[in-house]
Protein backbone atom coordinates (compact mmCIF):
# COMPACT_ATOMS: atom_id res chain seq x y z
CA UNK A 1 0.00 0.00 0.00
CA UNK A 2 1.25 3.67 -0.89
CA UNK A 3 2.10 5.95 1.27
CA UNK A 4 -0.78 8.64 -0.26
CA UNK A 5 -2.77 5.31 0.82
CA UNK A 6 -1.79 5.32 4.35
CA UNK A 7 -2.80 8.84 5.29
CA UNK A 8 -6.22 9.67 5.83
CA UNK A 9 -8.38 12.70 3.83
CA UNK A 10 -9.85 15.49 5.34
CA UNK A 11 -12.67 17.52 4.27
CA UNK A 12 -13.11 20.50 6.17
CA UNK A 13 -15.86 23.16 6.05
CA UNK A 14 -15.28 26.79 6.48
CA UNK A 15 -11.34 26.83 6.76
CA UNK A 16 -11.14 30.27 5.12
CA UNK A 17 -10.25 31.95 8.77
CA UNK A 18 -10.69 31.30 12.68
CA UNK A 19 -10.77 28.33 13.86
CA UNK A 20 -11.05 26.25 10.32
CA UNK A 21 -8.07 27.47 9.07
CA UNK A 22 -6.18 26.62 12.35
CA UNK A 23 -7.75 23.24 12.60
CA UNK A 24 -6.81 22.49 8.70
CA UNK A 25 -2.91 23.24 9.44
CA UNK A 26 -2.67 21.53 12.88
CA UNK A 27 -4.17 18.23 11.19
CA UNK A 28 -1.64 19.07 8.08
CA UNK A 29 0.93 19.12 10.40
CA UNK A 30 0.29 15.53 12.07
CA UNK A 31 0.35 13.72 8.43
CA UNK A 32 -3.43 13.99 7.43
CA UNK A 33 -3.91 14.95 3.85
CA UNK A 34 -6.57 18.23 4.16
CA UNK A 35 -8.83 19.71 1.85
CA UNK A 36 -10.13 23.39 3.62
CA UNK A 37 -13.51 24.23 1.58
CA UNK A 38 -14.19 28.37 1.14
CA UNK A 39 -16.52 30.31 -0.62
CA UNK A 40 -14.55 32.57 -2.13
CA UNK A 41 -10.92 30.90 -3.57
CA UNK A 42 -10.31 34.19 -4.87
CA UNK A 43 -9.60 36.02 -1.73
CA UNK A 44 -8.80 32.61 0.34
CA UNK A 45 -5.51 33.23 1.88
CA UNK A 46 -2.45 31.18 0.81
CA UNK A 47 -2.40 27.89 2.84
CA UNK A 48 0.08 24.67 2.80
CA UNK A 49 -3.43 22.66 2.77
CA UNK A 50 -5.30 22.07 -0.29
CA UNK A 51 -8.04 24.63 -0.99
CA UNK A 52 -11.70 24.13 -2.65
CA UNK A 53 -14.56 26.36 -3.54
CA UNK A 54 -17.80 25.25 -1.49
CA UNK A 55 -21.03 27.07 -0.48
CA UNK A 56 -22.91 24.72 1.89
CA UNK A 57 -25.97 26.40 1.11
CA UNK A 58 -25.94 25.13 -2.96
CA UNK A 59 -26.36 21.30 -2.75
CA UNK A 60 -24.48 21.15 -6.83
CA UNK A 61 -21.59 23.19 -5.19
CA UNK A 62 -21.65 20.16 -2.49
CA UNK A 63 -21.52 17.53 -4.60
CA UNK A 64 -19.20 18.68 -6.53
CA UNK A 65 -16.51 19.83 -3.77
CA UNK A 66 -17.01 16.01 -2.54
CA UNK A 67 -16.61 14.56 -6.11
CA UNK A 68 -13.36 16.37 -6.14
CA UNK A 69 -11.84 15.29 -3.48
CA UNK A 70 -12.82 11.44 -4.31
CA UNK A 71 -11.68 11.67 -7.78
CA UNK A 72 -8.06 13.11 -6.25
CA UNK A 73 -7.89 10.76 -3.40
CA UNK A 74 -10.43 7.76 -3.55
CA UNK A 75 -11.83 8.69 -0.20
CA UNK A 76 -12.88 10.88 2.30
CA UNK A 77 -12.15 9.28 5.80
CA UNK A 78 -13.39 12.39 8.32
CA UNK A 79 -15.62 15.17 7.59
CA UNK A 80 -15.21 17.93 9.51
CA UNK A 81 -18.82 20.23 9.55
CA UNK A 82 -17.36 23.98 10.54
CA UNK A 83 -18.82 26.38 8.24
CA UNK A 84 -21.10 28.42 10.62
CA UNK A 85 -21.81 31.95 11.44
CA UNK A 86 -24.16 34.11 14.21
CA UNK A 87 -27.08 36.02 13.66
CA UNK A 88 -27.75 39.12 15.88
CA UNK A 89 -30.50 40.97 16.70
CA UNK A 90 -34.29 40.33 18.44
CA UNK A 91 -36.27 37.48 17.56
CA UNK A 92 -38.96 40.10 16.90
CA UNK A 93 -36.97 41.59 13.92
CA UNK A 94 -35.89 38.54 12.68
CA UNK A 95 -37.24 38.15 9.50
CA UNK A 96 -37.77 34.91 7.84
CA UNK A 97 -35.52 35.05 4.85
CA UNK A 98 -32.85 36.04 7.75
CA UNK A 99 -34.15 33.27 10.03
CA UNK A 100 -34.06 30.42 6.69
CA UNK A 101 -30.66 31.81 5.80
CA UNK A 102 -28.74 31.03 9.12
CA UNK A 103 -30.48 27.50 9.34
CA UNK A 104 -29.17 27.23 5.98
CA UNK A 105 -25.66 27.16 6.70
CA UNK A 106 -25.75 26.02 10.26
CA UNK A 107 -27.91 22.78 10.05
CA UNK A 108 -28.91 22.29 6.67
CA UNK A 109 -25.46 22.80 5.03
CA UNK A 110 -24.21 20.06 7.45
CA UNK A 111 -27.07 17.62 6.02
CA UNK A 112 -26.30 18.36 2.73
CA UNK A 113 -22.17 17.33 3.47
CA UNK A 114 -23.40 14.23 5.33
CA UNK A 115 -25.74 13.10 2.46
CA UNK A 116 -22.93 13.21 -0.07
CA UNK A 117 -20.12 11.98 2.47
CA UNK A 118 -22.08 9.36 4.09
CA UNK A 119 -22.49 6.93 1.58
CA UNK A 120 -18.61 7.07 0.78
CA UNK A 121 -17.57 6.21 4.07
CA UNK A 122 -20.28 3.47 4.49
CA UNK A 123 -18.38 1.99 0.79
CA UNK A 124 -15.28 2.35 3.01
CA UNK A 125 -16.23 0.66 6.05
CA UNK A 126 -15.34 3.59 7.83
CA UNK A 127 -15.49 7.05 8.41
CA UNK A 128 -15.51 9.87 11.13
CA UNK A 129 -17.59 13.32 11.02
CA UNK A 130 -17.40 15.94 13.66
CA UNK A 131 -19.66 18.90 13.99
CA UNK A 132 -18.82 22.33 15.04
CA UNK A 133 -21.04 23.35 17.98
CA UNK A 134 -21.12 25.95 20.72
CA UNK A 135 -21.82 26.24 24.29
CA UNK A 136 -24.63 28.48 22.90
CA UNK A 137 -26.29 25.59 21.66
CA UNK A 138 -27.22 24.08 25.14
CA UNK A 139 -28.56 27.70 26.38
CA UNK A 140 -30.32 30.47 24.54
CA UNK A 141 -28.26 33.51 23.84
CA UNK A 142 -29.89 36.66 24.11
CA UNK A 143 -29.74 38.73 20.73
CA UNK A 144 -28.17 35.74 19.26
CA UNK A 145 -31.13 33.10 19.48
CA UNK A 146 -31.04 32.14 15.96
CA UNK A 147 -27.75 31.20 16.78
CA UNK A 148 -28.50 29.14 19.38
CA UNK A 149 -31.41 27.99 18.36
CA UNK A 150 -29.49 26.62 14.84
CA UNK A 151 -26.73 25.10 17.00
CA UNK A 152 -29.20 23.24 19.46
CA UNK A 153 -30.49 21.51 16.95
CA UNK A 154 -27.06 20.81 15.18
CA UNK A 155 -26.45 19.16 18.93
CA UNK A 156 -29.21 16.71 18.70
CA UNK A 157 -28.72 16.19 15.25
CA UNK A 158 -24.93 14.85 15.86
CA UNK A 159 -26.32 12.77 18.80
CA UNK A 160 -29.03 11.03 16.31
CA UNK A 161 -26.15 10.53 13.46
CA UNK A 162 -23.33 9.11 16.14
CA UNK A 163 -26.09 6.26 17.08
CA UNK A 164 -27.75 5.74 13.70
CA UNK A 165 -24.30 5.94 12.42
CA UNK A 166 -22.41 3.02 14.93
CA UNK A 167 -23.95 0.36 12.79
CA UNK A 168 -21.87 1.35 9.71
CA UNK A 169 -18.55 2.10 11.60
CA UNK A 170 -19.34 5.78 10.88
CA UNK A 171 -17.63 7.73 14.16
CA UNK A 172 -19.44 11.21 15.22
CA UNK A 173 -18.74 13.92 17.77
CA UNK A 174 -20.10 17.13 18.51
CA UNK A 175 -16.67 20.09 19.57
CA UNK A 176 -18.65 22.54 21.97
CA UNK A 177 -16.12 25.44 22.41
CA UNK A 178 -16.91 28.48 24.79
CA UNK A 179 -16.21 31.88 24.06
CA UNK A 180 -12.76 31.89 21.83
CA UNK A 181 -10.52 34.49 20.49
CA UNK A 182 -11.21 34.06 16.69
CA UNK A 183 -12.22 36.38 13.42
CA UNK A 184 -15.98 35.24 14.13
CA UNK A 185 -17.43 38.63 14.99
CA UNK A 186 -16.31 39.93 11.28
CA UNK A 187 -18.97 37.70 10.15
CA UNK A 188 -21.62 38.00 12.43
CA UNK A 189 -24.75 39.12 10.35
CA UNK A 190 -27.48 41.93 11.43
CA UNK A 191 -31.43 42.00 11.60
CA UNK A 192 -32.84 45.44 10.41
CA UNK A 193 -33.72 46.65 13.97
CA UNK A 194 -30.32 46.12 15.75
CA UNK A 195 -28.83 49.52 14.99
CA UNK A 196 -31.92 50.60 16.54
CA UNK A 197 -32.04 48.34 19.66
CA UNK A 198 -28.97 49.52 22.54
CA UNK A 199 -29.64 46.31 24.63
CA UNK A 200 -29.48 44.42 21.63
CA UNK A 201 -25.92 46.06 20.48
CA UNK A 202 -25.07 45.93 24.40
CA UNK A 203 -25.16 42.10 24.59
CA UNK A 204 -23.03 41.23 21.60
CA UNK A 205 -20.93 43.57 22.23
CA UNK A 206 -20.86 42.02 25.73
CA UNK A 207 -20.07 38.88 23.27
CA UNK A 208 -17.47 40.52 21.18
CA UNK A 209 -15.42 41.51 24.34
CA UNK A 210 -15.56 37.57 25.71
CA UNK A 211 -14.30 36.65 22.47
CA UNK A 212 -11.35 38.46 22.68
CA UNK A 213 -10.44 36.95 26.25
CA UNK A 214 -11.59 33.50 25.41
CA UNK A 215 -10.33 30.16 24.91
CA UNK A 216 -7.47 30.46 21.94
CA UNK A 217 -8.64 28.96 19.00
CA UNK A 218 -5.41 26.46 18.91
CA UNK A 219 -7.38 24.73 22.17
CA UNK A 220 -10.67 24.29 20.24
CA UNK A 221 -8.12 22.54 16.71
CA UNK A 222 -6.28 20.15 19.38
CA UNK A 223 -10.12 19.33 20.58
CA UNK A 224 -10.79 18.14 17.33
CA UNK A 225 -7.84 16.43 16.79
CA UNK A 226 -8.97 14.43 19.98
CA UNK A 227 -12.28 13.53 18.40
CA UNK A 228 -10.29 12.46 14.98
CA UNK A 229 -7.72 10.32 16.72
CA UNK A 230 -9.73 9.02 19.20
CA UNK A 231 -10.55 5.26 19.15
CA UNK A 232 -14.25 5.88 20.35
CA UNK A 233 -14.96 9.30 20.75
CA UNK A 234 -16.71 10.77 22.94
CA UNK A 235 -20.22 12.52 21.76
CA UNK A 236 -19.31 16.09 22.88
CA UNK A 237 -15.85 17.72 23.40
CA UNK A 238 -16.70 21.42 25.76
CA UNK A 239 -14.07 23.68 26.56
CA UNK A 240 -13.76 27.14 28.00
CA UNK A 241 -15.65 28.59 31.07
CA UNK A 242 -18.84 28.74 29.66
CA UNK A 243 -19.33 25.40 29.35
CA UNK A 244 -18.49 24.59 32.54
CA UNK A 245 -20.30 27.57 34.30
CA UNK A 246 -23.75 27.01 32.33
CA UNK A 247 -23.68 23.42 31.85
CA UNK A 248 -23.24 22.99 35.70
CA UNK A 249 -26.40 25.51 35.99
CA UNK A 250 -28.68 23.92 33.70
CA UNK A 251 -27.56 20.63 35.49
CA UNK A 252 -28.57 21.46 39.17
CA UNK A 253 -30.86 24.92 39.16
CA UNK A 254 -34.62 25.67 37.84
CA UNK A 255 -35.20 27.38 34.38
CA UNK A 256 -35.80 30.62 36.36
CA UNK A 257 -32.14 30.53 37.46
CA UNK A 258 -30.97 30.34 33.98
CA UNK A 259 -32.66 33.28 32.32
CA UNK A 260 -31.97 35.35 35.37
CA UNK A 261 -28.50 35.24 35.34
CA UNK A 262 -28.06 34.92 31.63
CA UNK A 263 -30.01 38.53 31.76
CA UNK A 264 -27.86 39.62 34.27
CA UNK A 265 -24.71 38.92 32.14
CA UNK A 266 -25.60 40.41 29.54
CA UNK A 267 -27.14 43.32 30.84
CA UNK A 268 -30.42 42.99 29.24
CA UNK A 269 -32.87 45.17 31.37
CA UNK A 270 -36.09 44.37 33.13
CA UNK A 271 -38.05 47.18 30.77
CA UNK A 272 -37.45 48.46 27.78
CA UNK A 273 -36.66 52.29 27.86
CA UNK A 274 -38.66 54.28 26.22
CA UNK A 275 -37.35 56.02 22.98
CA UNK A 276 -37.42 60.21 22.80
């Protein structure tokens, strides 16, 4: 067997910047052969990985980036879901193009990789696919709900695929990272009535401000590399504080708890002032 044989493929989501493009050159680095997917090749930074065009949201542009990568390698051994990005703003000005949009990319462009890169691995006899979460998918953010409501279900949906998938010696886990100093806010998108809305921009920029003291984004590529090397995974990889801080709340205290202090932290008020 060739060498080219011996290493296993990568496909990997949203490696363009953050934590994808980190992730793409620590697994380059430890002898996997990586493929970093972009929308835009054009103004893609220069990387020692190989580079593809994708848009998660276009289910031809799918197939296609996966056809590529078979026809160069013959397989696709892990699939690594982390093309994502967070919608701010009310729920009340969320509009429903806005609301199908983020779905789009968060949950539905992960089906649409698993359709195509699911069968492939099940030909193989083997295969690995890990999700990119956040701890704001086990709590609801305020002014960022879409968010979490997109990554909640991504949560349950890479529970449901990691047992559906054990039968066909398909491996799935689900990275969870807390707040992490990354290029995420540049693509945070807007509903019409957040320039309008201070406790709205308060929050997120409550967010913004965590992001810059969080978890490094080198932490979050070495939990991933856990989840790829790992024998039997585990279903869920956290890191950071927020994890640990909420996750122990939801645990042991009433609902009531949870919105309280997650208003509290983010400074949302008790009533809306009213506008001059």
């Amino acid at each position: 067997m060739s060498r080219k044989k011996e290493k296993k493929v990568v496909l990997l989501t949203g490696a363009s910047g953050g934590i994808g493009t980190v992730t793409a050159a620590l697994l380059l680095s430890k002898g996997y052969i990586v493929y970093g997917t972009t929308r835009n090749l054009n103004s893609a930074p220069k990387t020692s990985y190989h580079q593809l065009q994708l848009d998660v949201q276009d289910e031809t542009s799918v197939k296609e980036c996966v056809q590529e990568v078979v026809n160069k390698e013959g397989k696709i051994d892990i699939l690594i879901n982390n093309a994502g990005y967070a919608l701010c703003g009310a729920l009340k000005d969320l509009s429903m193009d806005l609301l199908k949009d983020s779905f789009e990319t968060n949950l539905f462009g992960v089906h649409r990789m698993v359709q195509e890169v699911v069968p492939i691995m099940i030909k193989q006899g083997q295969g690995r696919i890990i999700n990119m979460g956040t701890f704001g998918g086990r709590f609801g953010l305020p002014f960022q709900g879409i968010y979490s409501a997109s990554k909640a279900a991504l949560a349950i949906y890479s529970d449901t695929l990691k047992i559906e998938s054990h039968r066909d010696n398909i491996k799935v886990a689900l990275i969870e990272p807390g707040d992490t100093r990354t290029d995420f806010n540049a693509g945070r998108k807007y509903t019409e009535g957040f320039e309008n809305d201070p406790d709205a921009q308060r929050a997120v920029e409550i967010m913004r401000k965590e992001e810059l003291k969080g978890i490094k984004t080198e932490k979050v590529a070495k939990s991933v590399l856990k989840a790829v090397k790992a024998r039997n995974p585990k279903p869920r990889y956290t890191m950071g504080f927020q994890p640990f801080f909420f996750g122990i709340l939801i645990r042991l205290f009433p609902y009531t708890l949870h919105s309280f202090i997650a208003r509290l932290y983010y400074k949302v008020p008790k009533k809306r002032k009213e506008s001059n």
